[in-house]
Protein backbone atom coordinates (compact mmCIF):
# COMPACT_ATOMS: atom_id res chain seq x y z
CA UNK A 1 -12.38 60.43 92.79
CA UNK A 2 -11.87 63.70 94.49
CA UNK A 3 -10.48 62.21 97.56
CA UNK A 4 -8.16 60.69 95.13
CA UNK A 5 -7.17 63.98 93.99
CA UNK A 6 -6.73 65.59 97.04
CA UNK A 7 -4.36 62.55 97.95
CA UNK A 8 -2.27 63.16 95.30
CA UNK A 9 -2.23 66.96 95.75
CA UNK A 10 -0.74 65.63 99.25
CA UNK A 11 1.97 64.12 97.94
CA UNK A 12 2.80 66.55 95.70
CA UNK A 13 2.86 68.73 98.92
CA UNK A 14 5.11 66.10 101.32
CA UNK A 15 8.02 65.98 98.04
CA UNK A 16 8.29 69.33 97.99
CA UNK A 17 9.15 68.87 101.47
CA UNK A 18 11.42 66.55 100.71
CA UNK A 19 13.58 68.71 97.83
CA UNK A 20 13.71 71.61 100.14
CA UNK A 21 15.41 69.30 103.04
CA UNK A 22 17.39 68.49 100.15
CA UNK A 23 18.36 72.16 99.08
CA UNK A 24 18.96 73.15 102.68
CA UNK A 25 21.51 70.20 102.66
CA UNK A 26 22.78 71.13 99.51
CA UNK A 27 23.36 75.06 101.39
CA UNK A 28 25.08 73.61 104.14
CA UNK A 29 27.32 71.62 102.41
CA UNK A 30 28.21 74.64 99.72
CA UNK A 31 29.27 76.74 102.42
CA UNK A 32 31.64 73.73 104.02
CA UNK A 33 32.99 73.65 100.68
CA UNK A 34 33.48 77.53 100.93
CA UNK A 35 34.66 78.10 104.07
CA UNK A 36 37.00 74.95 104.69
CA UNK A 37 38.67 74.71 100.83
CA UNK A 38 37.30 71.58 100.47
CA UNK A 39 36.96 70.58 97.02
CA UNK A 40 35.37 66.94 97.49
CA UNK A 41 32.63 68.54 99.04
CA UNK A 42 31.99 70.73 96.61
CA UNK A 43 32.38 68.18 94.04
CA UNK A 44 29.67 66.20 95.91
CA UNK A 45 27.16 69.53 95.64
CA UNK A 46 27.57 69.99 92.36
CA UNK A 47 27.02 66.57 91.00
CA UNK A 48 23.83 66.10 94.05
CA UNK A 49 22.17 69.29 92.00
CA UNK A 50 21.87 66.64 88.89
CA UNK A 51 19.19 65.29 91.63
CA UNK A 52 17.72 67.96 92.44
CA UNK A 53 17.05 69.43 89.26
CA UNK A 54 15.60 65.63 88.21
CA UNK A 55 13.06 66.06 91.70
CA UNK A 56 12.19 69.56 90.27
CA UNK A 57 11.46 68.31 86.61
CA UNK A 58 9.13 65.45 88.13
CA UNK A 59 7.11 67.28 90.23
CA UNK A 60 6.47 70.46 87.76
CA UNK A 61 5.25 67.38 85.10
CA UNK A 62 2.96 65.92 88.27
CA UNK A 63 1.47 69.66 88.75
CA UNK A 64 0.96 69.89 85.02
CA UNK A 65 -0.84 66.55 84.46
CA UNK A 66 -2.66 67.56 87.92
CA UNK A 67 -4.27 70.37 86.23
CA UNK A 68 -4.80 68.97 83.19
CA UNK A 69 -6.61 65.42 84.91
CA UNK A 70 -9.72 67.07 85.77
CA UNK A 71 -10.58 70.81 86.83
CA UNK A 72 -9.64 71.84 90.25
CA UNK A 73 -11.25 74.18 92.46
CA UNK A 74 -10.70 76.68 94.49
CA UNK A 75 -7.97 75.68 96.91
CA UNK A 76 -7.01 72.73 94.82
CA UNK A 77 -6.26 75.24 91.94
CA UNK A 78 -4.08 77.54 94.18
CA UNK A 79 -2.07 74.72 95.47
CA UNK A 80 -1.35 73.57 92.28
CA UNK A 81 -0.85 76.88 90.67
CA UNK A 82 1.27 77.93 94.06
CA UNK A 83 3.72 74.76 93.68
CA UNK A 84 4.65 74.94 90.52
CA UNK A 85 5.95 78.12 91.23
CA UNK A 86 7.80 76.56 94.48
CA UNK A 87 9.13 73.89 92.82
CA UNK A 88 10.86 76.91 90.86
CA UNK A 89 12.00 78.94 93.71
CA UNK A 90 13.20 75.62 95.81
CA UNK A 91 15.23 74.32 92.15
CA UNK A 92 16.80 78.11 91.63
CA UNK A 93 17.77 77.69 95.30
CA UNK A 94 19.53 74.55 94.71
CA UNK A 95 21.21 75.97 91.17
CA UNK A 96 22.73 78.50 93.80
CA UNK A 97 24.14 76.21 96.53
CA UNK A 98 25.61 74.96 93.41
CA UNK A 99 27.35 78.10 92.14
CA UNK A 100 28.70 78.73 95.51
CA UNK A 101 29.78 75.56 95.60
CA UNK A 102 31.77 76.08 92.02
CA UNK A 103 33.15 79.16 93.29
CA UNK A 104 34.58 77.02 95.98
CA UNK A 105 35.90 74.52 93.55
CA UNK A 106 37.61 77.35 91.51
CA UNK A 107 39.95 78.70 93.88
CA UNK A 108 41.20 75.54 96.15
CA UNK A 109 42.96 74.96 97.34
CA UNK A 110 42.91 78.46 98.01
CA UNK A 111 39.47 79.91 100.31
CA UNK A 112 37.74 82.21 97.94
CA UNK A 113 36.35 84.16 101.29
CA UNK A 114 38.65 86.39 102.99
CA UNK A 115 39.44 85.64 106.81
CA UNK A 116 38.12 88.97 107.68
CA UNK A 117 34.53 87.47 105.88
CA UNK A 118 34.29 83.86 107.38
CA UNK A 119 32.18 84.96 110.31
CA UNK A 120 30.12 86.64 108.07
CA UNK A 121 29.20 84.57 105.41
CA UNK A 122 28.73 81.58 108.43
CA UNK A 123 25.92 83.57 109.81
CA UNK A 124 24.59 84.48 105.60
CA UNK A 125 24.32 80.60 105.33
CA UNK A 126 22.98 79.91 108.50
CA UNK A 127 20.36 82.29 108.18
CA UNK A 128 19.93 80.75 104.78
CA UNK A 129 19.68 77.60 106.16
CA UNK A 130 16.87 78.55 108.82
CA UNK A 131 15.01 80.43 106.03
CA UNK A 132 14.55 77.06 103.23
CA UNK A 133 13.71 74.84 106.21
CA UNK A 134 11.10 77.11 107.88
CA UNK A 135 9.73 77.64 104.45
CA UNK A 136 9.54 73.53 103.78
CA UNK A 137 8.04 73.46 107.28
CA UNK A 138 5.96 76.42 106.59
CA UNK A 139 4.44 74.53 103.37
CA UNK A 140 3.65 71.16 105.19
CA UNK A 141 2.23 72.74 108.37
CA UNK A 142 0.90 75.36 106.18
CA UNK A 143 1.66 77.96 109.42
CA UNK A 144 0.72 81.46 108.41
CA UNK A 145 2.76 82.94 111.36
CA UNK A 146 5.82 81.12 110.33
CA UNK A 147 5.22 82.23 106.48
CA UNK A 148 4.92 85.96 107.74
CA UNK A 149 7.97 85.62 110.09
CA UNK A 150 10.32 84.72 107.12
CA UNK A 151 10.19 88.47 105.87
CA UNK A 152 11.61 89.53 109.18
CA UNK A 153 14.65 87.10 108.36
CA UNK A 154 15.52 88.49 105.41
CA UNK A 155 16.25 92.13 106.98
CA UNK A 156 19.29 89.93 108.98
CA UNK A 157 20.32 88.48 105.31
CA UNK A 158 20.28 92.32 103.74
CA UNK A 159 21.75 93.96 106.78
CA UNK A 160 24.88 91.30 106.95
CA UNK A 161 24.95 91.93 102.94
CA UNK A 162 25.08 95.65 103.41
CA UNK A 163 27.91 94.89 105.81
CA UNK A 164 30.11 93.06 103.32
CA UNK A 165 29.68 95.40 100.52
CA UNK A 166 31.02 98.44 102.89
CA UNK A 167 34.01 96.10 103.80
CA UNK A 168 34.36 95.15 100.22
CA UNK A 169 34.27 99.00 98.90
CA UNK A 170 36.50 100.01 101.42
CA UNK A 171 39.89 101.79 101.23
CA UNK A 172 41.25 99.28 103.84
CA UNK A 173 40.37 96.43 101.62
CA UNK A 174 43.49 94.60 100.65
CA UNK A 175 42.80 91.00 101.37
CA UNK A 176 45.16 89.25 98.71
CA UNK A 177 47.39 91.58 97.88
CA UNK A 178 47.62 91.04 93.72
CA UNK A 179 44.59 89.33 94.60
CA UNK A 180 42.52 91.96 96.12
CA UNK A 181 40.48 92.61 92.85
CA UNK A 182 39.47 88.86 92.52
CA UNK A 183 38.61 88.08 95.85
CA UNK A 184 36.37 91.14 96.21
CA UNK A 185 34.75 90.18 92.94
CA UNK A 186 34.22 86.62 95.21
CA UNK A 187 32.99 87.83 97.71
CA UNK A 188 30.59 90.33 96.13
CA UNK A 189 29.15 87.41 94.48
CA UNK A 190 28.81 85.02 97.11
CA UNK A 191 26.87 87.82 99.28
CA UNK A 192 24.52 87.70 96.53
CA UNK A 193 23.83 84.47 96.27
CA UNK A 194 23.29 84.18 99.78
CA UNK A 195 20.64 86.59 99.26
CA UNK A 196 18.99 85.65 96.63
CA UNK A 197 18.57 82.10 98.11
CA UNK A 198 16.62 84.18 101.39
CA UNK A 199 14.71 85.95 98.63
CA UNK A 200 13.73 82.47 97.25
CA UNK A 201 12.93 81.42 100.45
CA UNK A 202 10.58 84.71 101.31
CA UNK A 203 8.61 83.96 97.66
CA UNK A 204 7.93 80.36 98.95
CA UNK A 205 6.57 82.06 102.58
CA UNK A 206 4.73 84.54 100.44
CA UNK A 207 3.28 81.60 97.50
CA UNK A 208 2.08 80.00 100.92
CA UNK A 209 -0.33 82.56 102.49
CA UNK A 210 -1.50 82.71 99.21
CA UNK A 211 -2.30 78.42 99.68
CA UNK A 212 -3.74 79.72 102.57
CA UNK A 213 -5.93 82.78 102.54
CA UNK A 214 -6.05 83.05 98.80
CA UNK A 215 -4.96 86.61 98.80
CA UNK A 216 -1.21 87.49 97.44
CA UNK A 217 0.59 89.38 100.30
CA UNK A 218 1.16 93.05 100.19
CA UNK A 219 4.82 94.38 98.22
CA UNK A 220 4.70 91.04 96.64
CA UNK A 221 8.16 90.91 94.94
CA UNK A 222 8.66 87.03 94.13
CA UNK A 223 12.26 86.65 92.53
CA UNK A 224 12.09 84.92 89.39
CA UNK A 225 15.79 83.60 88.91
């Protein structure tokens, strides 16, 4: 019976996998949609999070009736306790490919990110990208090294953040013309999103070593939206 259980506890493991190869799909694409104008990307983002939020509501029901099939121990109860709250950070994370992907949507065929930007917010989703896919590795390999490395790439994700907000406050910041206002506003909230998916992707490193060791990290600050 137990082996059972730990089988299961597997697979619960390998599909979150699975959804955050999906979400770091769902990033790239967003930021095609952003960068190029192109709308039937976007479109194809924001219907694919349907899917995404369907994997997420399956596996939080398999890690509830997991708990509630018999009483798990030790590390069987921190997995289980641990990816439930992954399954949150890996869904938000796909809710904000989407929104970047709306943004996109909204202002074709116009680009909502200033030329001065692109180079910038390339590198935000690349790092982005790098983060959600060392963090799905992190979880299947269950690496320690890798899950402690992912706080060292979020100082790249704040310091190009930082960046764009001093462009964005700047006197010298007149991208648009009558449109300056608006595409500041854009930008200011694509940085964040951006960031917030790194800080998604540092809670699933951190949710990890605690698999792992059973000890929460130090300055645990898990995002919860």
């Amino acid at each position: 019976m137990r082996e059972y259980y730990h089988s299961e506890l597997d697979e619960v493991v390998h599909q979150l996998v699975t959804m955050s190869d999906s979400v770091q799909i769902a990033v790239r694409d967003a930021t095609t949609a952003l960068l190029d104008a192109n709308v039937s990307v976007a479109e194809r983002v924001i219907a694919g999070d349907l899917r995404i939020d369907a994997m997420h509501d399956e596996l939080e029901q398999r890690c509830f009736t997991l708990l509630a099939r018999q009483a798990p121990v030790a590390g069987e109860l921190r997995t289980i306790v641990a990816a439930t709250q992954v399954v949150a950070d890996i869904g938000r994370t796909g809710d904000l490919a989407k929104h970047i992907a709306e943004i996109a949507r909204m202002r074709y065929p116009d680009h909502a990110v200033p030329e001065p930007l692109v180079d910038s917010f390339r590198r935000m989703s690349d790092v982005a990208q790098e983060m959600v896919g060392k963090a799905g590795r992190t979880l299947l390999d269950r690496n320690l090294e890798e899950a402690h490395e992912l706080v060292d790439d979020d100082d790249e994700m704040d310091n190009l953040r930082s960046s764009q907000f001093r462009q964005i406050v700047s006197e010298e910041w007149s991208h648009g013309v009558d449109k300056a206002v608006e595409k500041a506003v854009d930008a200011a909230l694509l940085g964040r999103y951006y960031e917030r998916i790194a800080d998604h992707a540092v809670a699933m490193g951190r949710r990890i070593i605690y698999i792992i060791t059973g000890e929460a990290p130090e300055g645990d600050d898990w995002p919860t939206t």
